[in-house]
PDB file of N, CA and C in Angstrom:
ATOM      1  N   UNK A   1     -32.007  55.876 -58.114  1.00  0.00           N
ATOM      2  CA  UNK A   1     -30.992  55.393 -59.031  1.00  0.00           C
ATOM      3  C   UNK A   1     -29.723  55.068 -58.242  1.00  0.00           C
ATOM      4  N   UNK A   2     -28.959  53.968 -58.449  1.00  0.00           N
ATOM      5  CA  UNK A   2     -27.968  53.518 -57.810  1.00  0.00           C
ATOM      6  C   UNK A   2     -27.191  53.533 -58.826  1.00  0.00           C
ATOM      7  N   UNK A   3     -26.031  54.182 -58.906  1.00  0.00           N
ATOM      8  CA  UNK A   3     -24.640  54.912 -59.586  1.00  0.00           C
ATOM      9  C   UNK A   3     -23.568  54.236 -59.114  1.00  0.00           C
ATOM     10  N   UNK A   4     -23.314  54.053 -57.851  1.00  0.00           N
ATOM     11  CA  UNK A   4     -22.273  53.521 -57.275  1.00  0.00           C
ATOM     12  C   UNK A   4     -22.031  52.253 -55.994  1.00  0.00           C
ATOM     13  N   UNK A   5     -21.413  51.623 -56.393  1.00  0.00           N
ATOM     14  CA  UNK A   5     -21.497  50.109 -55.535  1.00  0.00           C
ATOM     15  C   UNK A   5     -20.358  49.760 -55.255  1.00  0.00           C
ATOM     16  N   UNK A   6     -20.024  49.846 -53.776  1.00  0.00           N
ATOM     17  CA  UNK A   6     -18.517  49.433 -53.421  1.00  0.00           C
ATOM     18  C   UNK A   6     -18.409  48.121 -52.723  1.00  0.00           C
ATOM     19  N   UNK A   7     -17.651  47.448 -53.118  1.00  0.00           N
ATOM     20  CA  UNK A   7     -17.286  46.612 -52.525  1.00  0.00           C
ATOM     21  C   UNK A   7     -16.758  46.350 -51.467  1.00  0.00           C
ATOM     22  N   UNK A   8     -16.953  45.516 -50.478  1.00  0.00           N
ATOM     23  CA  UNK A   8     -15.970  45.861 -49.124  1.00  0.00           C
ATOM     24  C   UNK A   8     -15.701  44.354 -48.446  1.00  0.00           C
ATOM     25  N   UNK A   9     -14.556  44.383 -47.663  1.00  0.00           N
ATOM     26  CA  UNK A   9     -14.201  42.565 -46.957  1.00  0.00           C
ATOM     27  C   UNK A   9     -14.946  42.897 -45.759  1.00  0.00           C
ATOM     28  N   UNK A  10     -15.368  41.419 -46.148  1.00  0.00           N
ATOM     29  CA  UNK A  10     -16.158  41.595 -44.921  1.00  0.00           C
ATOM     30  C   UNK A  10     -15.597  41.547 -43.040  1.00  0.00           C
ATOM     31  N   UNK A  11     -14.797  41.210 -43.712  1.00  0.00           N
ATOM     32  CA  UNK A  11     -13.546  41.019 -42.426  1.00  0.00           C
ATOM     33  C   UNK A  11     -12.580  42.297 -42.222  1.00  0.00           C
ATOM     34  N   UNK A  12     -13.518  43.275 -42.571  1.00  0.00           N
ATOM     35  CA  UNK A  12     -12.234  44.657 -42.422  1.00  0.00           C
ATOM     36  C   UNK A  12     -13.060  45.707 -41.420  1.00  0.00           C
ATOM     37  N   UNK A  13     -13.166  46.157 -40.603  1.00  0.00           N
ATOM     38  CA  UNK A  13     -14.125  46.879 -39.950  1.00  0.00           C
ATOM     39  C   UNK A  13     -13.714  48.070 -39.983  1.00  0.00           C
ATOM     40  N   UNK A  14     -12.256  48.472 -40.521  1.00  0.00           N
ATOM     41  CA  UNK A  14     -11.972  49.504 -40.850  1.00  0.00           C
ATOM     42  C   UNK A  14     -12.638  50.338 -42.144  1.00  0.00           C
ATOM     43  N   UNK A  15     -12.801  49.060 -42.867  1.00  0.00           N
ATOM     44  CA  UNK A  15     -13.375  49.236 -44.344  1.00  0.00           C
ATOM     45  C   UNK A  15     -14.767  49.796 -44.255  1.00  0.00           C
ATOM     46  N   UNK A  16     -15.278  49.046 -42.986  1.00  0.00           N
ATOM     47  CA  UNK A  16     -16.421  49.039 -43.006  1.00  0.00           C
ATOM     48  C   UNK A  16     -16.911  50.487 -42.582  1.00  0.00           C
ATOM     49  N   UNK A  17     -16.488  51.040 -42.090  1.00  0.00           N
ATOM     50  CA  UNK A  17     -16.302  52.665 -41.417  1.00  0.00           C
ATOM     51  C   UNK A  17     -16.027  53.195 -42.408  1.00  0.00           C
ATOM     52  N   UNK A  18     -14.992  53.109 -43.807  1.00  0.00           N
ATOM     53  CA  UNK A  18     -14.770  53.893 -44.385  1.00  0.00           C
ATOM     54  C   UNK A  18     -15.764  54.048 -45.929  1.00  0.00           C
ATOM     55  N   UNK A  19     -16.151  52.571 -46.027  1.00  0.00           N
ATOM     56  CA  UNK A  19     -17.629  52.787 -46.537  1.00  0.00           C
ATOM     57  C   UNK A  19     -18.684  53.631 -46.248  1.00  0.00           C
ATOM     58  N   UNK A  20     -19.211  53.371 -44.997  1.00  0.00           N
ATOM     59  CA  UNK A  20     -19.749  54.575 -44.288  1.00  0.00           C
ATOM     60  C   UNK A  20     -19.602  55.646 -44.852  1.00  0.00           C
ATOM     61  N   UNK A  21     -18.844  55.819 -44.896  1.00  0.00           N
ATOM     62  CA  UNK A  21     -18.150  57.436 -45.230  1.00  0.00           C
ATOM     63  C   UNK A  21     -18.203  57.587 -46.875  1.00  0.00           C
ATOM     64  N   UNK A  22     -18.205  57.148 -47.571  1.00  0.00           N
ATOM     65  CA  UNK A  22     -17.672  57.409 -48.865  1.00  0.00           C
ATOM     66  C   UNK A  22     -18.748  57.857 -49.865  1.00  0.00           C
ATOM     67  N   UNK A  23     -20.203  57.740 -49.038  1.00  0.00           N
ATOM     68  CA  UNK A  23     -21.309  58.352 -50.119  1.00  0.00           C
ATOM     69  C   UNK A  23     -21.689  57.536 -51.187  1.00  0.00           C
ATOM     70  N   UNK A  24     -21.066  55.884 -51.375  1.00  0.00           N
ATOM     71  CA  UNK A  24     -21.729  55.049 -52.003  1.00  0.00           C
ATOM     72  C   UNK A  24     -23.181  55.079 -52.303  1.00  0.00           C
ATOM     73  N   UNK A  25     -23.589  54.788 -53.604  1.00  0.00           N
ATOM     74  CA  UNK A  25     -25.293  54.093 -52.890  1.00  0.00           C
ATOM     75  C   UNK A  25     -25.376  53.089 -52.544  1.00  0.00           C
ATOM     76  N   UNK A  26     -24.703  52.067 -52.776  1.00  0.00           N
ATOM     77  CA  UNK A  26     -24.959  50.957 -52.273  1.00  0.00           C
ATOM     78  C   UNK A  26     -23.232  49.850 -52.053  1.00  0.00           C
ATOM     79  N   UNK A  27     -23.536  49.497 -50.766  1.00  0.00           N
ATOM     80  CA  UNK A  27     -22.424  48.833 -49.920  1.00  0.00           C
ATOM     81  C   UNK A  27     -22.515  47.348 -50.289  1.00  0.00           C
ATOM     82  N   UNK A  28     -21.606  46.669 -50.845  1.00  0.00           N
ATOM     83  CA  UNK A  28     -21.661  45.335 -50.309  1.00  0.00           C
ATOM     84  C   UNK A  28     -20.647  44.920 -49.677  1.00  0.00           C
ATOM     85  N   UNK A  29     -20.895  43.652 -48.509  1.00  0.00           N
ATOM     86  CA  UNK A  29     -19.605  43.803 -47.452  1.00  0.00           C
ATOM     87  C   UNK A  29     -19.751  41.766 -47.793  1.00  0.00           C
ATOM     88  N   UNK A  30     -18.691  41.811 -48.679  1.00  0.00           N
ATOM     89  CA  UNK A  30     -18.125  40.750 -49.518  1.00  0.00           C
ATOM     90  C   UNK A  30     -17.728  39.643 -48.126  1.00  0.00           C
ATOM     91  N   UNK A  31     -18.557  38.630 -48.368  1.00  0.00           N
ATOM     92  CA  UNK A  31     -18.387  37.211 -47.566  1.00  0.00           C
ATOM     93  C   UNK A  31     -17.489  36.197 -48.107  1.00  0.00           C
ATOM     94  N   UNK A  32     -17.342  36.148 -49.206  1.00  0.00           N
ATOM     95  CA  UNK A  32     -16.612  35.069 -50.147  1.00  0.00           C
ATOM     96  C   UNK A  32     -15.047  35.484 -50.538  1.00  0.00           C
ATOM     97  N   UNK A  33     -15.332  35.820 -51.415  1.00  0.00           N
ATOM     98  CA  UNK A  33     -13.641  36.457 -52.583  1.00  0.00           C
ATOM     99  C   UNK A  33     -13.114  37.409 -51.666  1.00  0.00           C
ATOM    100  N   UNK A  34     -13.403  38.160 -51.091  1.00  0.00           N
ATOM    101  CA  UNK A  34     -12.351  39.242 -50.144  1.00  0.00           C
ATOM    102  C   UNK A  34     -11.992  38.256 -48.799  1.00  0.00           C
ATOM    103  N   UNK A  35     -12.693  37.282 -48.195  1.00  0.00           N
ATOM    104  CA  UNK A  35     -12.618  37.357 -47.055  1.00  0.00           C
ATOM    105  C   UNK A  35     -11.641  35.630 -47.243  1.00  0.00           C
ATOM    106  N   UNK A  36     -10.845  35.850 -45.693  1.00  0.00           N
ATOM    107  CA  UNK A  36     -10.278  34.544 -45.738  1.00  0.00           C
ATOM    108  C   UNK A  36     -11.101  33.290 -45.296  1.00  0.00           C
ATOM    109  N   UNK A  37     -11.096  32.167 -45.703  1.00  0.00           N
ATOM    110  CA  UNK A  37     -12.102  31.110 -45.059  1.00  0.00           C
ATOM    111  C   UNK A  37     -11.680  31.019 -43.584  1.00  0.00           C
ATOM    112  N   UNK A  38     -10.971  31.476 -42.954  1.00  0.00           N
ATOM    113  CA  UNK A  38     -10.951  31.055 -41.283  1.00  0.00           C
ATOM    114  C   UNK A  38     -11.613  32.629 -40.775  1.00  0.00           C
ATOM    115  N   UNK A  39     -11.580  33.179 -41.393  1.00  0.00           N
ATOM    116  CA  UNK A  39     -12.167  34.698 -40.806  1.00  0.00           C
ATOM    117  C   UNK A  39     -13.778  34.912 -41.044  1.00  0.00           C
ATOM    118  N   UNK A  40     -14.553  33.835 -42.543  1.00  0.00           N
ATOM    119  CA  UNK A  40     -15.777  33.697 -42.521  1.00  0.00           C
ATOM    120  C   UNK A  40     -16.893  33.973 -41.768  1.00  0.00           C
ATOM    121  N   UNK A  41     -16.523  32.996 -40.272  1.00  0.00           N
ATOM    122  CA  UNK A  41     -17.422  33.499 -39.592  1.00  0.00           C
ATOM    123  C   UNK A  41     -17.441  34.625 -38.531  1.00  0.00           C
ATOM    124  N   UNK A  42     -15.990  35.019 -38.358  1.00  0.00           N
ATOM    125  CA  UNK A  42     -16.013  36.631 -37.861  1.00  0.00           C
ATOM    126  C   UNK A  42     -16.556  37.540 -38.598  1.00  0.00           C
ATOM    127  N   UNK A  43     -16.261  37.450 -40.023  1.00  0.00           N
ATOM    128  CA  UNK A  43     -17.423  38.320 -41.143  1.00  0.00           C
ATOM    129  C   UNK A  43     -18.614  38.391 -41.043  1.00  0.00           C
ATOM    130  N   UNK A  44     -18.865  37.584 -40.810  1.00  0.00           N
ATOM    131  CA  UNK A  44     -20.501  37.248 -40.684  1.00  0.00           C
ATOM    132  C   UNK A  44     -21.064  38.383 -39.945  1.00  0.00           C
ATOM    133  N   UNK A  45     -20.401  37.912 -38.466  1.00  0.00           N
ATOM    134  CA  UNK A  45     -20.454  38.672 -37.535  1.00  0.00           C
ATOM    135  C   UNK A  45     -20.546  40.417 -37.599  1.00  0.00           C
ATOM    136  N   UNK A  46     -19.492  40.601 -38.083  1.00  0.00           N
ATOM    137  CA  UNK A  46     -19.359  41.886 -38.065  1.00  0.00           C
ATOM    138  C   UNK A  46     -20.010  42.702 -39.368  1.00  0.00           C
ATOM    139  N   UNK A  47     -20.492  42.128 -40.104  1.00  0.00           N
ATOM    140  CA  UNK A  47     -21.411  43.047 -41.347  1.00  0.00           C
ATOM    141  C   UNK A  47     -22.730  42.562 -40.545  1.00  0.00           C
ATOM    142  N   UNK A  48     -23.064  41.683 -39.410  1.00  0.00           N
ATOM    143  CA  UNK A  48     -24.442  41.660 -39.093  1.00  0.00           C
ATOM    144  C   UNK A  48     -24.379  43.093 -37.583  1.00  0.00           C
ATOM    145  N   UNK A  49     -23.344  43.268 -37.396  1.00  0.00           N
ATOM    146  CA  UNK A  49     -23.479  44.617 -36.714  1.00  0.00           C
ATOM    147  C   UNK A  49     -22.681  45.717 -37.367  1.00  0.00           C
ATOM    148  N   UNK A  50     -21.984  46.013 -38.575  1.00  0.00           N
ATOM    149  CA  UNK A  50     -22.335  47.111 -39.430  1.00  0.00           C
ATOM    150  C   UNK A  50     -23.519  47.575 -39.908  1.00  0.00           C
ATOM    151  N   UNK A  51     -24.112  46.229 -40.145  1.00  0.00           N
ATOM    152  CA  UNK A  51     -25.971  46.381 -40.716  1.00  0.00           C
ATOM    153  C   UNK A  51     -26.431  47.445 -39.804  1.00  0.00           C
ATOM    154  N   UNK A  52     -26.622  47.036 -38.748  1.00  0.00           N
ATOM    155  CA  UNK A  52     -27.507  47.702 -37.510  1.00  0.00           C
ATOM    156  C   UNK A  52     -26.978  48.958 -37.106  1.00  0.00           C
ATOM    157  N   UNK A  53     -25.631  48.826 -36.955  1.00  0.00           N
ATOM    158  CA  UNK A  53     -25.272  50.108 -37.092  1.00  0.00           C
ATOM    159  C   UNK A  53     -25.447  51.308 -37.983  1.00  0.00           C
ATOM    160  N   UNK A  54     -25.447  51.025 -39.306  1.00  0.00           N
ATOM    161  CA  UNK A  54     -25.980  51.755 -40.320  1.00  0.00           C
ATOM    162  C   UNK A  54     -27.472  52.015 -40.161  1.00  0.00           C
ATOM    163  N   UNK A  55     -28.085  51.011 -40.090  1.00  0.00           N
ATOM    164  CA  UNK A  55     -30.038  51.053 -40.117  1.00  0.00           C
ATOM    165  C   UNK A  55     -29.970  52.310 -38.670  1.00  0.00           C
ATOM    166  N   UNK A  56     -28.908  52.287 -37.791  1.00  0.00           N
ATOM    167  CA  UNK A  56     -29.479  52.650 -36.149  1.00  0.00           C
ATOM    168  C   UNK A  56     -29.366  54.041 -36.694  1.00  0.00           C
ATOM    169  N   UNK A  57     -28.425  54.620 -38.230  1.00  0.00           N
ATOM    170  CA  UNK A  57     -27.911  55.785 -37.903  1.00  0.00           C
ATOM    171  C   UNK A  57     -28.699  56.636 -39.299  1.00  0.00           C
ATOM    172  N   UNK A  58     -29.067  55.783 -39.572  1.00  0.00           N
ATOM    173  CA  UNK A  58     -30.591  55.929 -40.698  1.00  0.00           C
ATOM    174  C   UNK A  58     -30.354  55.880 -41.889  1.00  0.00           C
ATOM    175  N   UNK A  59     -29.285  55.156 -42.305  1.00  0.00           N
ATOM    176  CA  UNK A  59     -28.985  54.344 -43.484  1.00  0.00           C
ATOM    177  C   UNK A  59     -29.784  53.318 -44.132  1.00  0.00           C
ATOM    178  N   UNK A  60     -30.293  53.199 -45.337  1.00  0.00           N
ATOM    179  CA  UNK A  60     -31.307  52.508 -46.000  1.00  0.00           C
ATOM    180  C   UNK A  60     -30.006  51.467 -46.324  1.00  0.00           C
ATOM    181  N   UNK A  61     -29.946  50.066 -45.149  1.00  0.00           N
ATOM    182  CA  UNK A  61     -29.474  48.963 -45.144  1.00  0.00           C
ATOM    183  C   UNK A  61     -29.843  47.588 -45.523  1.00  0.00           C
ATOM    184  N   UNK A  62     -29.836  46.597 -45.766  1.00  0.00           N
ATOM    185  CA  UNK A  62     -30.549  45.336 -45.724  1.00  0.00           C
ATOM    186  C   UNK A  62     -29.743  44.225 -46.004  1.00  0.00           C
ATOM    187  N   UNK A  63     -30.390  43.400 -45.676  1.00  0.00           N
ATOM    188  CA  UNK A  63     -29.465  41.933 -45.860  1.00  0.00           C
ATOM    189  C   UNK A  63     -29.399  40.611 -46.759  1.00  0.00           C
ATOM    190  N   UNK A  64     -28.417  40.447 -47.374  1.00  0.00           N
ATOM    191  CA  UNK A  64     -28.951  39.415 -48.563  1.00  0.00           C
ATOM    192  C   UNK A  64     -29.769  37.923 -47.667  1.00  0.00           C
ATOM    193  N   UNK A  65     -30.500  37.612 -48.873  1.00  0.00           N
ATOM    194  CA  UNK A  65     -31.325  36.338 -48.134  1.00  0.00           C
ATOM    195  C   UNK A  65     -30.960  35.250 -48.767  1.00  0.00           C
TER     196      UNK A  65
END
Protein backbone atom coordinates (compact mmCIF):
# COMPACT_ATOMS: atom_id res chain seq x y z
CA UNK A 1 0.00 0.00 0.00
CA UNK A 2 1.35 3.38 -0.94
CA UNK A 3 0.11 6.17 1.68
CA UNK A 4 2.52 8.69 0.83
CA UNK A 5 3.97 10.44 -2.35
CA UNK A 6 6.33 13.31 -2.30
CA UNK A 7 7.06 15.35 -4.67
CA UNK A 8 10.49 16.60 -5.41
CA UNK A 9 12.49 19.21 -8.21
CA UNK A 10 14.18 17.55 -10.03
CA UNK A 11 16.88 20.02 -10.06
CA UNK A 12 17.41 20.03 -6.23
CA UNK A 13 19.87 17.33 -5.09
CA UNK A 14 19.49 18.54 -1.82
CA UNK A 15 15.85 17.56 -2.05
CA UNK A 16 16.81 14.67 -3.40
CA UNK A 17 18.77 13.45 -0.18
CA UNK A 18 16.14 14.69 1.87
CA UNK A 19 13.58 12.53 0.20
CA UNK A 20 15.75 9.78 0.88
CA UNK A 21 15.29 10.39 4.20
CA UNK A 22 11.75 11.11 4.82
CA UNK A 23 10.20 7.47 4.70
CA UNK A 24 7.95 8.31 1.73
CA UNK A 25 6.57 5.35 -0.20
CA UNK A 26 6.90 6.67 -3.12
CA UNK A 27 9.29 9.59 -4.60
CA UNK A 28 8.62 11.51 -7.58
CA UNK A 29 11.52 13.75 -8.73
CA UNK A 30 9.33 16.31 -10.84
CA UNK A 31 10.86 17.11 -14.50
CA UNK A 32 8.29 19.68 -15.58
CA UNK A 33 6.36 22.18 -12.99
CA UNK A 34 9.20 22.29 -10.29
CA UNK A 35 12.03 22.45 -12.56
CA UNK A 36 13.30 25.49 -14.62
CA UNK A 37 13.41 24.88 -18.52
CA UNK A 38 17.27 25.71 -18.71
CA UNK A 39 17.98 23.31 -15.75
CA UNK A 40 15.77 20.38 -17.63
CA UNK A 41 18.46 18.69 -18.74
CA UNK A 42 20.66 18.84 -15.58
CA UNK A 43 17.43 17.18 -14.02
CA UNK A 44 17.43 14.62 -16.08
CA UNK A 45 20.69 13.96 -15.15
CA UNK A 46 20.63 13.95 -11.72
CA UNK A 47 17.27 11.87 -10.85
CA UNK A 48 19.01 9.32 -13.44
CA UNK A 49 21.78 9.07 -10.68
CA UNK A 50 19.48 9.50 -7.60
CA UNK A 51 17.73 6.42 -9.29
CA UNK A 52 20.86 4.31 -8.98
CA UNK A 53 21.78 5.57 -6.06
CA UNK A 54 18.68 4.59 -4.31
CA UNK A 55 18.35 1.00 -6.31
CA UNK A 56 22.50 0.70 -5.17
CA UNK A 57 21.27 1.25 -1.49
CA UNK A 58 18.22 -1.12 -1.84
CA UNK A 59 15.48 1.12 -2.43
CA UNK A 60 12.54 -0.26 -4.56
CA UNK A 61 13.23 2.59 -7.41
CA UNK A 62 12.16 2.83 -11.07
CA UNK A 63 11.79 5.00 -13.89
CA UNK A 64 8.92 6.52 -15.72
CA UNK A 65 8.76 5.29 -19.42
Amino acid sequence: MRRSWLFVPGADQKAHAAAARSGADVIVLELEDFTPPALRSQARSMAAKAFDAWRAAGALAGRAR
